[in-house]
C-alpha atoms as a PDB file:
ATOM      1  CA  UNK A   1     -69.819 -29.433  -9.391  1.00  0.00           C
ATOM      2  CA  UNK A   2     -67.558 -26.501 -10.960  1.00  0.00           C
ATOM      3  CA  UNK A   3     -66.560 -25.212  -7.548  1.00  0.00           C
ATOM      4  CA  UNK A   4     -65.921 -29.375  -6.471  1.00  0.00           C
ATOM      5  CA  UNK A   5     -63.562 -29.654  -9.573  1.00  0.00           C
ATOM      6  CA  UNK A   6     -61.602 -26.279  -8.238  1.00  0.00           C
ATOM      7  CA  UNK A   7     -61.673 -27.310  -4.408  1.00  0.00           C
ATOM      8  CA  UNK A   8     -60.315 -30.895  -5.861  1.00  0.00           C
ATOM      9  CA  UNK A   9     -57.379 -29.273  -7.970  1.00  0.00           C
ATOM     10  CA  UNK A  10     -56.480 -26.920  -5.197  1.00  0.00           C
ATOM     11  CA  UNK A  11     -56.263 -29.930  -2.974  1.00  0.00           C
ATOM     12  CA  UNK A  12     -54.149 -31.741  -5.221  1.00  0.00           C
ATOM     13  CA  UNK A  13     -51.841 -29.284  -6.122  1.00  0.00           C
ATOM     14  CA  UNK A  14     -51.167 -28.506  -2.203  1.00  0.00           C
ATOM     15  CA  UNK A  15     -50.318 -31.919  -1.540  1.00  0.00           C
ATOM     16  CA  UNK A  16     -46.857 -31.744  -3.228  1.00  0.00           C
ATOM     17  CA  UNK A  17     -45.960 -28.288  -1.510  1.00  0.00           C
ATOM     18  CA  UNK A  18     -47.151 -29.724   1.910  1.00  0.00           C
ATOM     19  CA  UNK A  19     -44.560 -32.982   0.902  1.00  0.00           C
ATOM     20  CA  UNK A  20     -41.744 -30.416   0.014  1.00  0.00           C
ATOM     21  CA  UNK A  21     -42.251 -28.723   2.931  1.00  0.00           C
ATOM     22  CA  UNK A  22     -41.987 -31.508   5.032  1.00  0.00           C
ATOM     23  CA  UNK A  23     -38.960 -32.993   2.571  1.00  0.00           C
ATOM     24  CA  UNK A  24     -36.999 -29.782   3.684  1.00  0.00           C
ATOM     25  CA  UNK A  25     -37.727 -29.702   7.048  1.00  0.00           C
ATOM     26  CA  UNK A  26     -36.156 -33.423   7.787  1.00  0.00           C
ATOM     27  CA  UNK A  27     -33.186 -31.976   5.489  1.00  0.00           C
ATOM     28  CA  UNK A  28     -32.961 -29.115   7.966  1.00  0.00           C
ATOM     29  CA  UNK A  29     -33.147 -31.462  11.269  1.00  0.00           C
ATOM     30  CA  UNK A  30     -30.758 -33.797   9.786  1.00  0.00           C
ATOM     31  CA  UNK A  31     -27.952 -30.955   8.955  1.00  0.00           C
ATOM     32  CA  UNK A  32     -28.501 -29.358  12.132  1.00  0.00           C
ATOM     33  CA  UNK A  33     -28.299 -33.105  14.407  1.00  0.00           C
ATOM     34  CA  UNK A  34     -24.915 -33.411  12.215  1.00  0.00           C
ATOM     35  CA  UNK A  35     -23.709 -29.711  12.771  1.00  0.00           C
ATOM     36  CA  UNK A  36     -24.677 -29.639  16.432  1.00  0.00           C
ATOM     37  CA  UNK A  37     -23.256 -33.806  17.473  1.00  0.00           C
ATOM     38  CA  UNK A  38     -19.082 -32.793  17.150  1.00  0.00           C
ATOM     39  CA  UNK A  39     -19.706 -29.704  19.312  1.00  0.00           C
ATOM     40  CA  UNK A  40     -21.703 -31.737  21.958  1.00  0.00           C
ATOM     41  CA  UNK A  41     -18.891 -34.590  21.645  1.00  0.00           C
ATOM     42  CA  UNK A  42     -16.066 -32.187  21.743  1.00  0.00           C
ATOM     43  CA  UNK A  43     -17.901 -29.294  24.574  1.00  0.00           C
ATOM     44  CA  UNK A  44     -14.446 -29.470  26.046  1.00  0.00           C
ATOM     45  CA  UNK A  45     -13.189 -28.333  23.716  1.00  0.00           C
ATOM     46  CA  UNK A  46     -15.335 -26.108  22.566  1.00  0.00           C
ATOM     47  CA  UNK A  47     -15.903 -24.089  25.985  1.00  0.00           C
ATOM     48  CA  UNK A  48     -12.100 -23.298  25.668  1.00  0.00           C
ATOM     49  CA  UNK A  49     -12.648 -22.425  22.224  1.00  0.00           C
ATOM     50  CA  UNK A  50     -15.108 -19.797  23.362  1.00  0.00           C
ATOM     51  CA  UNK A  51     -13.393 -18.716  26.143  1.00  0.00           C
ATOM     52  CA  UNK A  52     -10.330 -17.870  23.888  1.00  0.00           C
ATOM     53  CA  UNK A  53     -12.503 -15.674  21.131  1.00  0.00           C
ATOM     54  CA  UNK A  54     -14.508 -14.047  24.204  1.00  0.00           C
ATOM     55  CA  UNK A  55     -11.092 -12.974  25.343  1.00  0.00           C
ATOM     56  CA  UNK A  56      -9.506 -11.917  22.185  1.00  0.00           C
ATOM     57  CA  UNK A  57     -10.103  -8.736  20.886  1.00  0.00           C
ATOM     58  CA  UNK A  58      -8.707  -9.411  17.563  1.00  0.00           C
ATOM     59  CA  UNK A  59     -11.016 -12.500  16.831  1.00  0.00           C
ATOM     60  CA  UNK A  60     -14.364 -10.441  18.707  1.00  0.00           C
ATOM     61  CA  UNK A  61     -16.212 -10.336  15.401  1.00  0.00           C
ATOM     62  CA  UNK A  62     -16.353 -14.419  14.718  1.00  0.00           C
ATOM     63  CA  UNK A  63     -19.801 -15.077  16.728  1.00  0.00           C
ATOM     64  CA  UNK A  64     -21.478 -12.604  14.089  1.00  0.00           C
ATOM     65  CA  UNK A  65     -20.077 -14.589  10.712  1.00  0.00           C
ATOM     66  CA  UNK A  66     -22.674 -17.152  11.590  1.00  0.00           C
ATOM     67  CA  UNK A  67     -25.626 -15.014  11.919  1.00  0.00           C
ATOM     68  CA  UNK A  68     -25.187 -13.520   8.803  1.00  0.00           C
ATOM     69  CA  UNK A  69     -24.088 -16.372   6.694  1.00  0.00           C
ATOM     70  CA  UNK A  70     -27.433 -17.788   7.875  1.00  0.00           C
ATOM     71  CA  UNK A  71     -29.225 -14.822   7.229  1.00  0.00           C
ATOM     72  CA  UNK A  72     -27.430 -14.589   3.472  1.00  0.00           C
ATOM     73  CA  UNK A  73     -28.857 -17.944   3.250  1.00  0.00           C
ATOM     74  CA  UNK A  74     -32.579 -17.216   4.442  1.00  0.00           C
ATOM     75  CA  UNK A  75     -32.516 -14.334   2.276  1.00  0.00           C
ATOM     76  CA  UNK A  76     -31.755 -16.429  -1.019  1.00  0.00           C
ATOM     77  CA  UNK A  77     -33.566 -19.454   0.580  1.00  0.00           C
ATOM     78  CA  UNK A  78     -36.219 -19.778  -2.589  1.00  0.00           C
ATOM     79  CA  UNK A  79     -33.363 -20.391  -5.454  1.00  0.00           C
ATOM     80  CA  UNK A  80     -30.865 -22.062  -2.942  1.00  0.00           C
ATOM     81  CA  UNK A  81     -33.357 -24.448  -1.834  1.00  0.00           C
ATOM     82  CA  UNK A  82     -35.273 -25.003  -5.423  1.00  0.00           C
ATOM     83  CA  UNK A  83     -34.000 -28.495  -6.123  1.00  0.00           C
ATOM     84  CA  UNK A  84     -32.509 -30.202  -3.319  1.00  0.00           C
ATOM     85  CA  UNK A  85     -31.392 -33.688  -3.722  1.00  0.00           C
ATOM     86  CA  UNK A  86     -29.111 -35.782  -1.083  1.00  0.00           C
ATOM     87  CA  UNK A  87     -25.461 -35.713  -2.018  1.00  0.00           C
ATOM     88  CA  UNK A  88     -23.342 -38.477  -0.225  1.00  0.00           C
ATOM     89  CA  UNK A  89     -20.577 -37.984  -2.396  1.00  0.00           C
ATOM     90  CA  UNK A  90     -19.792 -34.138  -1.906  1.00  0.00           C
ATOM     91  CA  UNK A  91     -21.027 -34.600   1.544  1.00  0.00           C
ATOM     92  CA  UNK A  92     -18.734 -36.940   2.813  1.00  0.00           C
ATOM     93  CA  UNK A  93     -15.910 -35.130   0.654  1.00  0.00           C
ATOM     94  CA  UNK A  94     -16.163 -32.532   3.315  1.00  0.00           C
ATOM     95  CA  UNK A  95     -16.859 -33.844   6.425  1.00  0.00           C
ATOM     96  CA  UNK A  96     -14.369 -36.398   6.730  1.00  0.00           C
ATOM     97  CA  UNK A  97     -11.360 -34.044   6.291  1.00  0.00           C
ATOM     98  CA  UNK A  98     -13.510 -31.938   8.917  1.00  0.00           C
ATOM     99  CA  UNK A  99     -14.054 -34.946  11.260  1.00  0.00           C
ATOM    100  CA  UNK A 100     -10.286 -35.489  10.644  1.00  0.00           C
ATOM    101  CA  UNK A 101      -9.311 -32.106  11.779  1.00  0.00           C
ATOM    102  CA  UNK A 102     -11.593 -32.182  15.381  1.00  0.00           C
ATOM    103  CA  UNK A 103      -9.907 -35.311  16.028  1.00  0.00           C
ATOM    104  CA  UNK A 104      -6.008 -33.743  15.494  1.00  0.00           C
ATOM    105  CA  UNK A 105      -7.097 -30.837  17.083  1.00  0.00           C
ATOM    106  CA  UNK A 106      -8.433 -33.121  20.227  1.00  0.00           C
ATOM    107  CA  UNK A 107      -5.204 -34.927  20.508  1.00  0.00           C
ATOM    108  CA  UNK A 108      -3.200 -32.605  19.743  1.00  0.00           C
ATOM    109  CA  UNK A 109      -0.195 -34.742  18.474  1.00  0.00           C
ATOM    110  CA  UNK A 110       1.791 -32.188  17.084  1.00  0.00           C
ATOM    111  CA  UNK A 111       1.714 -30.077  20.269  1.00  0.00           C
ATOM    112  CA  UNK A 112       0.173 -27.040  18.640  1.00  0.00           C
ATOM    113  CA  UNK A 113      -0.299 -23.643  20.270  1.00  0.00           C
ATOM    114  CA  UNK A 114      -3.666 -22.690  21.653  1.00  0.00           C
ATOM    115  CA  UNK A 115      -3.846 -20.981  18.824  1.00  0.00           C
ATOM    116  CA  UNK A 116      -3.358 -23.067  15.854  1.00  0.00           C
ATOM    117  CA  UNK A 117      -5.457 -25.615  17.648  1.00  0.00           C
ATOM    118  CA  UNK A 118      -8.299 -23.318  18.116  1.00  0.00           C
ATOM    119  CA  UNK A 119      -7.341 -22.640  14.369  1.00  0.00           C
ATOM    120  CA  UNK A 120      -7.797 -26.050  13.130  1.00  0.00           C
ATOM    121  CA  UNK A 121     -10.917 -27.050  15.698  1.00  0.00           C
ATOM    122  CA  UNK A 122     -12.749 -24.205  14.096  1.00  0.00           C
ATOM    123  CA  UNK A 123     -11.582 -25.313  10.354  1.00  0.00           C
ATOM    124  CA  UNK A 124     -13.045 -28.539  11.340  1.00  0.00           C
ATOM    125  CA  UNK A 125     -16.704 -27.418  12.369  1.00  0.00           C
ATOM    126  CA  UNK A 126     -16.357 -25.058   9.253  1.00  0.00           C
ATOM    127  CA  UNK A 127     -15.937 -27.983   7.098  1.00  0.00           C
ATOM    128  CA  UNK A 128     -18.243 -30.538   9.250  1.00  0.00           C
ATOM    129  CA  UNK A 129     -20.768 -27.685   8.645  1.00  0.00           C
ATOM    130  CA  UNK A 130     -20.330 -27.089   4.912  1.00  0.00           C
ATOM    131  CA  UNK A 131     -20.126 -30.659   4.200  1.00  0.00           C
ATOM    132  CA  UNK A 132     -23.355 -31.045   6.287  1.00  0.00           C
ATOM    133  CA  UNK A 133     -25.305 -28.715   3.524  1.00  0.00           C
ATOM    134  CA  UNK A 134     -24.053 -30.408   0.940  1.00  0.00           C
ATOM    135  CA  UNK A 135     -24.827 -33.703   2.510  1.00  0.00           C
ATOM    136  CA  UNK A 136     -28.941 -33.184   3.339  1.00  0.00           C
ATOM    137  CA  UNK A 137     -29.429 -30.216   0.549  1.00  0.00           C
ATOM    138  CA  UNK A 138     -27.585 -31.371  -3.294  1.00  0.00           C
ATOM    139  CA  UNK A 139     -25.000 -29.770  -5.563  1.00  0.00           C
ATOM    140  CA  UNK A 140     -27.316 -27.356  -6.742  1.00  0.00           C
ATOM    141  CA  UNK A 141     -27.887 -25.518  -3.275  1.00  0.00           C
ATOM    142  CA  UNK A 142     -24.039 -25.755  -2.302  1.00  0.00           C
ATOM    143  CA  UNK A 143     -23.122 -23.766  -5.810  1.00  0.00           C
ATOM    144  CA  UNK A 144     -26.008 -21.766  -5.158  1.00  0.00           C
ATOM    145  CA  UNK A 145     -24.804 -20.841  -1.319  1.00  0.00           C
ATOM    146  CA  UNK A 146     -21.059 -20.511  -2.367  1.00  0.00           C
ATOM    147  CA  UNK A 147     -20.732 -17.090  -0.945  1.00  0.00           C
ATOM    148  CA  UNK A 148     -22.350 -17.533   2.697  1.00  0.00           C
ATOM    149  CA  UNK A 149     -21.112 -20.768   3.184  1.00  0.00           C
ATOM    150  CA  UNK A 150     -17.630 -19.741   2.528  1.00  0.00           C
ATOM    151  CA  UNK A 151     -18.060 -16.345   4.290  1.00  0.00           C
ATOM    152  CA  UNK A 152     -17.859 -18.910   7.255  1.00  0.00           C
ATOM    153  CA  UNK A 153     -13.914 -19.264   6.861  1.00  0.00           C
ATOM    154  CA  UNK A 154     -14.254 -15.818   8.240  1.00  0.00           C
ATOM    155  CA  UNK A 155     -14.370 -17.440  11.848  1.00  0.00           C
ATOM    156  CA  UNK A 156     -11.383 -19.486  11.763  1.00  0.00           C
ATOM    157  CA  UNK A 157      -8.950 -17.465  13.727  1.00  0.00           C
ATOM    158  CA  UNK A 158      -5.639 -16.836  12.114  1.00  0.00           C
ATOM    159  CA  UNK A 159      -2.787 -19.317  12.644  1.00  0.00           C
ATOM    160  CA  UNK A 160       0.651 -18.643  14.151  1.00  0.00           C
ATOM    161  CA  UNK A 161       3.086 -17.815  13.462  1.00  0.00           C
ATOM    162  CA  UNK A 162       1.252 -16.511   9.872  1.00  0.00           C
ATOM    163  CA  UNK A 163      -0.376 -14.151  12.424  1.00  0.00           C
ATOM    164  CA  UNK A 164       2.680 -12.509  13.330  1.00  0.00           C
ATOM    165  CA  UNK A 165       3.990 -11.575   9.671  1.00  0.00           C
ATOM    166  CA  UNK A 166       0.423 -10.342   9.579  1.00  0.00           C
ATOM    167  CA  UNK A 167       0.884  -7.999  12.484  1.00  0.00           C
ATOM    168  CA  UNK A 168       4.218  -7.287  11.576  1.00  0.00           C
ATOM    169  CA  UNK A 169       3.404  -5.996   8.026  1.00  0.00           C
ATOM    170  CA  UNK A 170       0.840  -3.875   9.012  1.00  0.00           C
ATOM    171  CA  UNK A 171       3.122  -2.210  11.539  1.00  0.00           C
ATOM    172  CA  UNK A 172       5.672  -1.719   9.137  1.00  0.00           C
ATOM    173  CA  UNK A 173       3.132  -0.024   6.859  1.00  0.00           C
ATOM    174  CA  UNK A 174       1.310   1.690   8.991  1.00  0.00           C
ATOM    175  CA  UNK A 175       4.909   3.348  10.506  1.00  0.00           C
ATOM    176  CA  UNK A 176       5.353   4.618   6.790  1.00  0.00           C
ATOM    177  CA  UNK A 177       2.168   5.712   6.297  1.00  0.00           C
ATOM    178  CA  UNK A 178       2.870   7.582   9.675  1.00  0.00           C
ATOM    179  CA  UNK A 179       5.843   8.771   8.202  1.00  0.00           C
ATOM    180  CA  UNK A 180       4.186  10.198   5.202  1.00  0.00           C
ATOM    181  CA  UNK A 181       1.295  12.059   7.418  1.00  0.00           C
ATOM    182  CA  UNK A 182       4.273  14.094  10.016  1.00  0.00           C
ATOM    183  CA  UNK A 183       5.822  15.355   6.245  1.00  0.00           C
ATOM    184  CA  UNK A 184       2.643  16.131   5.211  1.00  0.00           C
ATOM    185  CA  UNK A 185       1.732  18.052   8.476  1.00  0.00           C
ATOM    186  CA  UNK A 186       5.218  19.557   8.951  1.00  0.00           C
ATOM    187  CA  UNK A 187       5.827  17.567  12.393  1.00  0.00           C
ATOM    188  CA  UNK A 188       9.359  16.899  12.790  1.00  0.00           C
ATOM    189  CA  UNK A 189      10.476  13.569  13.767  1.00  0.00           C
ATOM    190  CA  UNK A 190      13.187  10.953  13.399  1.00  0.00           C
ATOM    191  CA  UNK A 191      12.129   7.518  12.973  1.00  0.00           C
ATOM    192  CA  UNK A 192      13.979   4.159  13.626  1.00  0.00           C
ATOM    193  CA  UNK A 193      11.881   1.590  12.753  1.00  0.00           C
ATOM    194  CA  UNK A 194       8.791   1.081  14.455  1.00  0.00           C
ATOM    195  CA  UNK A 195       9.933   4.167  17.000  1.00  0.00           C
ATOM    196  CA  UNK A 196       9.123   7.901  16.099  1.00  0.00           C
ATOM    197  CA  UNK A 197      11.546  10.492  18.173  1.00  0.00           C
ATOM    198  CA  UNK A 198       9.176  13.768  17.647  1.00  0.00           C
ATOM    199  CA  UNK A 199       9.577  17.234  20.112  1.00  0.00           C
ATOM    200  CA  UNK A 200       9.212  15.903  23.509  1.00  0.00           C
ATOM    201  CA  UNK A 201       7.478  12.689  23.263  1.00  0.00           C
ATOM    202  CA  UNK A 202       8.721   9.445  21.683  1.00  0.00           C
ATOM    203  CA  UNK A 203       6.365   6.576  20.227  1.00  0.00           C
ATOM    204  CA  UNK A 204       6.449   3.366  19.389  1.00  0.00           C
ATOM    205  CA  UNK A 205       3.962   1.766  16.722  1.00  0.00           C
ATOM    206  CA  UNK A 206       3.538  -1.612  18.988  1.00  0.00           C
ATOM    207  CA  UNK A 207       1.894  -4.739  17.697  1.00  0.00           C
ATOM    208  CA  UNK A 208      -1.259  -3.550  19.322  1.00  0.00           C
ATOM    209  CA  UNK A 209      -1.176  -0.391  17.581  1.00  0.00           C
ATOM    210  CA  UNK A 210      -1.173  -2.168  14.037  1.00  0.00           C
ATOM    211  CA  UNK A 211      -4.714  -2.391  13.590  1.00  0.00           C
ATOM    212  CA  UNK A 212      -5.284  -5.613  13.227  1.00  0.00           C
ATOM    213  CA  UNK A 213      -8.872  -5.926  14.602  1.00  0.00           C
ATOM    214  CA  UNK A 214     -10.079  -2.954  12.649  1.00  0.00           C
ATOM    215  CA  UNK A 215      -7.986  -4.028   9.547  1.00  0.00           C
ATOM    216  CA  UNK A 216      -9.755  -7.864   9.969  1.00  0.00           C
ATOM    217  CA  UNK A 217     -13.468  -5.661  10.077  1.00  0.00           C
ATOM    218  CA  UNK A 218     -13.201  -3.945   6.779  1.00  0.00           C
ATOM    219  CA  UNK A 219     -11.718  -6.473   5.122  1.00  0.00           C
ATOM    220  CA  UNK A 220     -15.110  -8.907   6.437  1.00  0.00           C
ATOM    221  CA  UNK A 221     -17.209  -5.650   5.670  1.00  0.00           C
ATOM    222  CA  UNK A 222     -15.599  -5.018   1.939  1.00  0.00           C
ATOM    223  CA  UNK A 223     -15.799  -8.722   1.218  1.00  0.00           C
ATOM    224  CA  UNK A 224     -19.498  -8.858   2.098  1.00  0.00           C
ATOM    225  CA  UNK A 225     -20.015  -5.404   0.430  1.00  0.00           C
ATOM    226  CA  UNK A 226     -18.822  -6.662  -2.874  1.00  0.00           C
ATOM    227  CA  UNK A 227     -20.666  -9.657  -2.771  1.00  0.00           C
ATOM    228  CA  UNK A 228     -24.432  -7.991  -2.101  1.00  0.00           C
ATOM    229  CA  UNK A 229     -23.383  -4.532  -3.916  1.00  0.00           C
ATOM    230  CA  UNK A 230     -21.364  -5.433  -7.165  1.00  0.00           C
ATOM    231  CA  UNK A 231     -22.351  -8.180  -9.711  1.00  0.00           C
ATOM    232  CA  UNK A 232     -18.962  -8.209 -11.542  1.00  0.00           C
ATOM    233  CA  UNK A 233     -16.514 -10.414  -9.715  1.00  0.00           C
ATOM    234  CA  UNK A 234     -13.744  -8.131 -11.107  1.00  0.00           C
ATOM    235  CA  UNK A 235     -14.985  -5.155  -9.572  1.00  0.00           C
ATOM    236  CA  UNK A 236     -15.079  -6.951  -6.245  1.00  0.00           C
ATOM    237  CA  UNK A 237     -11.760  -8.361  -6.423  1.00  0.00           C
ATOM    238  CA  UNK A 238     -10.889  -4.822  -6.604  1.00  0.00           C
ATOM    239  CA  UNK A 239     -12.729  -3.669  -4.079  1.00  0.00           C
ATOM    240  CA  UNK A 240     -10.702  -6.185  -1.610  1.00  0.00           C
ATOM    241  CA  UNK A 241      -7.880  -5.764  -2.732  1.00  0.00           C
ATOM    242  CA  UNK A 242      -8.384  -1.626  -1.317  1.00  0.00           C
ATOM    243  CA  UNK A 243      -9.236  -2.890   2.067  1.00  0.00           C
ATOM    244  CA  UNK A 244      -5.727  -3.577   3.540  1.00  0.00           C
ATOM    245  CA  UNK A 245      -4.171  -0.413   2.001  1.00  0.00           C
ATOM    246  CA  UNK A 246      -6.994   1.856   3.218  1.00  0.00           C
ATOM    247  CA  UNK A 247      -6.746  -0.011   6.822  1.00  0.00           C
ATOM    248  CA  UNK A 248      -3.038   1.167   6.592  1.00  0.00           C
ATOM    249  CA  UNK A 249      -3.660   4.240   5.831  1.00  0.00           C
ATOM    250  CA  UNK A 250      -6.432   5.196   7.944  1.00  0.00           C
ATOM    251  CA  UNK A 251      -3.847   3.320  10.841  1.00  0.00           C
ATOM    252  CA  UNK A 252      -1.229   5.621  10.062  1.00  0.00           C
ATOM    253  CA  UNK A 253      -3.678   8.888  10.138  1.00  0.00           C
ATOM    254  CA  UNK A 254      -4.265   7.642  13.717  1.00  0.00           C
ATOM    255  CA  UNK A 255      -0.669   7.274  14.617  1.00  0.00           C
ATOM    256  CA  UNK A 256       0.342  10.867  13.129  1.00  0.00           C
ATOM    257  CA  UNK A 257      -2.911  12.643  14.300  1.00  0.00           C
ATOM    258  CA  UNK A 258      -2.912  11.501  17.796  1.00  0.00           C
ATOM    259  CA  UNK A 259       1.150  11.866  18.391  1.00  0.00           C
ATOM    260  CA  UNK A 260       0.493  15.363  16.424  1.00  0.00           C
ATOM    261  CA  UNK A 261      -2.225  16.301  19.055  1.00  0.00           C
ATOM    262  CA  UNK A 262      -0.030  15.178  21.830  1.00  0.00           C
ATOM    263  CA  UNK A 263       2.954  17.230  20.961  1.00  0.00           C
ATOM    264  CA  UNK A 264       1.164  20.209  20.108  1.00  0.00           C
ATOM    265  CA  UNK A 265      -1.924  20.351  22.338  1.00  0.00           C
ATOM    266  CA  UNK A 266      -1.931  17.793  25.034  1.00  0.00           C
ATOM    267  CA  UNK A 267      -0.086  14.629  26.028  1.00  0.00           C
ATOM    268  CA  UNK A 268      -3.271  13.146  27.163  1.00  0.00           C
ATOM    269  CA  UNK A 269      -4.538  12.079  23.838  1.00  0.00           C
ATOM    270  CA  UNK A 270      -2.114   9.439  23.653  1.00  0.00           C
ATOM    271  CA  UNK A 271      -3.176   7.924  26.687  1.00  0.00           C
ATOM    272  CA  UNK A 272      -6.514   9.534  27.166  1.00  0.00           C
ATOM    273  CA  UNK A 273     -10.220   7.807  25.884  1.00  0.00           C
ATOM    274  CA  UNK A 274      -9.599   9.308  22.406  1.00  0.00           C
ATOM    275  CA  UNK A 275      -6.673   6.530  22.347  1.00  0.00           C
ATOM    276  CA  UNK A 276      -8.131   3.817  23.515  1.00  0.00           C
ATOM    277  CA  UNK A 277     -11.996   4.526  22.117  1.00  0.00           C
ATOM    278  CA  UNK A 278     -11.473   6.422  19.585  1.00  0.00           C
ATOM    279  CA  UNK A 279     -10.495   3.652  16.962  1.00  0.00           C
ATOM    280  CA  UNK A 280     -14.418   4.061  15.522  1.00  0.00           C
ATOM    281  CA  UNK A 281     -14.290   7.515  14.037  1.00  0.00           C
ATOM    282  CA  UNK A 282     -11.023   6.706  12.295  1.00  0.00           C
ATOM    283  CA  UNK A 283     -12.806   3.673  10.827  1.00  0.00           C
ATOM    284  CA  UNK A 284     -15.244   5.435   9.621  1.00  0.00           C
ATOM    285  CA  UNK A 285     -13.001   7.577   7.905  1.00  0.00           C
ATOM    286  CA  UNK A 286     -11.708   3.802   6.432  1.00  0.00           C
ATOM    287  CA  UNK A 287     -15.406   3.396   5.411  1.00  0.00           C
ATOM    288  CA  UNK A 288     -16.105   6.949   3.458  1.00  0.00           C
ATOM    289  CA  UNK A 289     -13.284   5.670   1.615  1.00  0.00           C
ATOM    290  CA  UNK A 290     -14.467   2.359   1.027  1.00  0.00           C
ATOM    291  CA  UNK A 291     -17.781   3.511  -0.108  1.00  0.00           C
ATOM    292  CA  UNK A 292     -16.626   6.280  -2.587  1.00  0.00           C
ATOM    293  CA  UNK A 293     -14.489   3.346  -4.247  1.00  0.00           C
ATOM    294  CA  UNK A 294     -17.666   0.992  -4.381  1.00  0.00           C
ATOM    295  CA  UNK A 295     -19.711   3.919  -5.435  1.00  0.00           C
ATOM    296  CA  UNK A 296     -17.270   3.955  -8.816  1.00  0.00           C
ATOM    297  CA  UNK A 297     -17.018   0.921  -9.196  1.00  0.00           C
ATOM    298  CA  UNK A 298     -20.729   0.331  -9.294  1.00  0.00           C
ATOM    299  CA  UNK A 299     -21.008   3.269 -11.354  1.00  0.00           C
ATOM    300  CA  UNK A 300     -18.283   1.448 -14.274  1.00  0.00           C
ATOM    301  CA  UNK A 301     -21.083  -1.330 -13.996  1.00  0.00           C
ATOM    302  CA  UNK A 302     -24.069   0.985 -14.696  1.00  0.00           C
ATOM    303  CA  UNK A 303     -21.898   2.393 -17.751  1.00  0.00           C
ATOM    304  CA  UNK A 304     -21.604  -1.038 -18.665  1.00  0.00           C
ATOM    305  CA  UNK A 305     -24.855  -2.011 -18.994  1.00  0.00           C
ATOM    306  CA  UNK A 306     -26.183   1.278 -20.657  1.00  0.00           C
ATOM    307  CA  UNK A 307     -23.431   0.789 -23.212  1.00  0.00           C
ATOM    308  CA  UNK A 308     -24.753  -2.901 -23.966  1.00  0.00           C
ATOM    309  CA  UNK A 309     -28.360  -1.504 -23.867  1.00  0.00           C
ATOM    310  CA  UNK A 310     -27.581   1.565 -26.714  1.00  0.00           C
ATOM    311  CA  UNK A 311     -26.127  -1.656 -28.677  1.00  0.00           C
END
């Protein structure tokens, strides 16, 4: 009879986590029939939407933001996922301006630039998408997956012409941080903007040589960093607000290295594979940097939580 009574309870108490189970799974097929319908509606669209990141080096790191925004979310998926509820309201708040945006995007009425209309298609599956979650999952899971779900902006390429003054800043700081490495190394050099005049070559630091793709990485890469390594949001705000300057600076190491190496030792490595490969071991020189200023700042935490301990 005892072991009845047990078998009973056991059944009982596995019929509600067999009916949440199930509860989340229809949640799950419902947000990804609503995520997946505007793609199939607009695959125009979204084939030359594809065909413009696959050909863009500067937006090549977009297919990952997905993968781990859903992996962010699998990782956390026992307190994101502890009370879901259906949310109409904060749904809908969403994915109409989303809906809104694939349809401007479609008919392009203000004749946009490939660009800024791959810009705002993308903004509008971001938003479809978030909306989505809030839609079949509640309030309490959207606040709870805040960070991956907004990680997602990461894939909306950047409009023109805000693009250019991007591009255009960092070449302007990476020339003066190229300036700053020649005085530091002794090269001598006169500069006239974005051209250097050094002995026997002359360069130019050229919208391609701005570092644009590898400043966009370790800005994703710091953002994500502060987010899984630093629980103050002060120390993380910090921690992105390094990323462009140490992009710049690691940039303008590679401008006055190279050109250095060139004048000095060979030509070649300012057309050779060190120039057009070599990008990688200056960003991990970015990185080291990166990581000693996380290191501190997640040592200012630990401090901070001794201190409150000894109290």
């Amino acid at each position: 009879m005892k072991f009845m009574d047990r078998l009973d309870t056991s059944l009982a108490a596995g019929e509600p986590l067999a009916t949440e189970r199930h509860d989340l799974l229809y949640r799950t097929i419902g947000f990804g029939i609503l995520c997946l319908l505007p793609m199939a509606f607009m695959w125009g669209s979204v084939r030359s939407l594809l065909s413009f990141i696959l050909g863009d080096e500067t937006y090549t790191h977009i297919p990952l933001i997905p993968i781990v925004s859903f992996y962010l979310i699998y990782a956390e998926r026992k307190s994101i996922f502890a009370n879901t509820a259906y949310a109409g309201k904060i749904g809908s708040a969403v994915v109409v301006p989303g809906a809104v945006c694939l349809v401007l995007a479609r008919l392009n009425i203000w004749g946009l630039s490939s660009t800024n209309q791959n810009s705002l298609l993308m903004l509008g599956f971001v938003l479809i998408w978030v909306g989505a979650f809030g839609l079949f999952y509640g309030n309490h899971p959207i606040r709870a997956a805040a960070f991956p779900l907004l990680f997602l902006l990461f894939v909306v390429p950047v409009p023109q012409p805000l693009l250019s003054h991007v591009i255009f800043l960092l070449q302007e700081g990476s020339s003066k941080a190229a300036e700053w490495f020649f005085r530091l190394m002794g090269v001598p050099f006169l500069r006239q903007g974005f051209d250097f005049s050094l002995p026997g070559i002359t360069i130019r630091v050229a919208e391609e040589c701005s570092g644009i793709r590898s400043t966009l990485a370790l800005l994703i890469l710091t953002v994500l960093a502060s987010h899984l390594f630093l629980r103050r949001s002060r120390n993380g705000v910090i921690l992105c607000l390094f990323a462009v300057p140490i992009a710049i600076v690691k940039n303008g190491f590679r401008i006055a290295s190279l050109s250095t190496l060139a004048v000095y030792v060979n030509p070649i490595f300012l057309t050779g594979p060190i120039h057009h490969q070599g990008g990688a071991l200056f960003f991990v020189f970015a990185l080291i940097m990166m990581a000693l200023l996380l290191k501190f700042l997640q040592s200012t935490e630990s401090g901070g939580r001794a201190a409150g301990l000894i109290k």
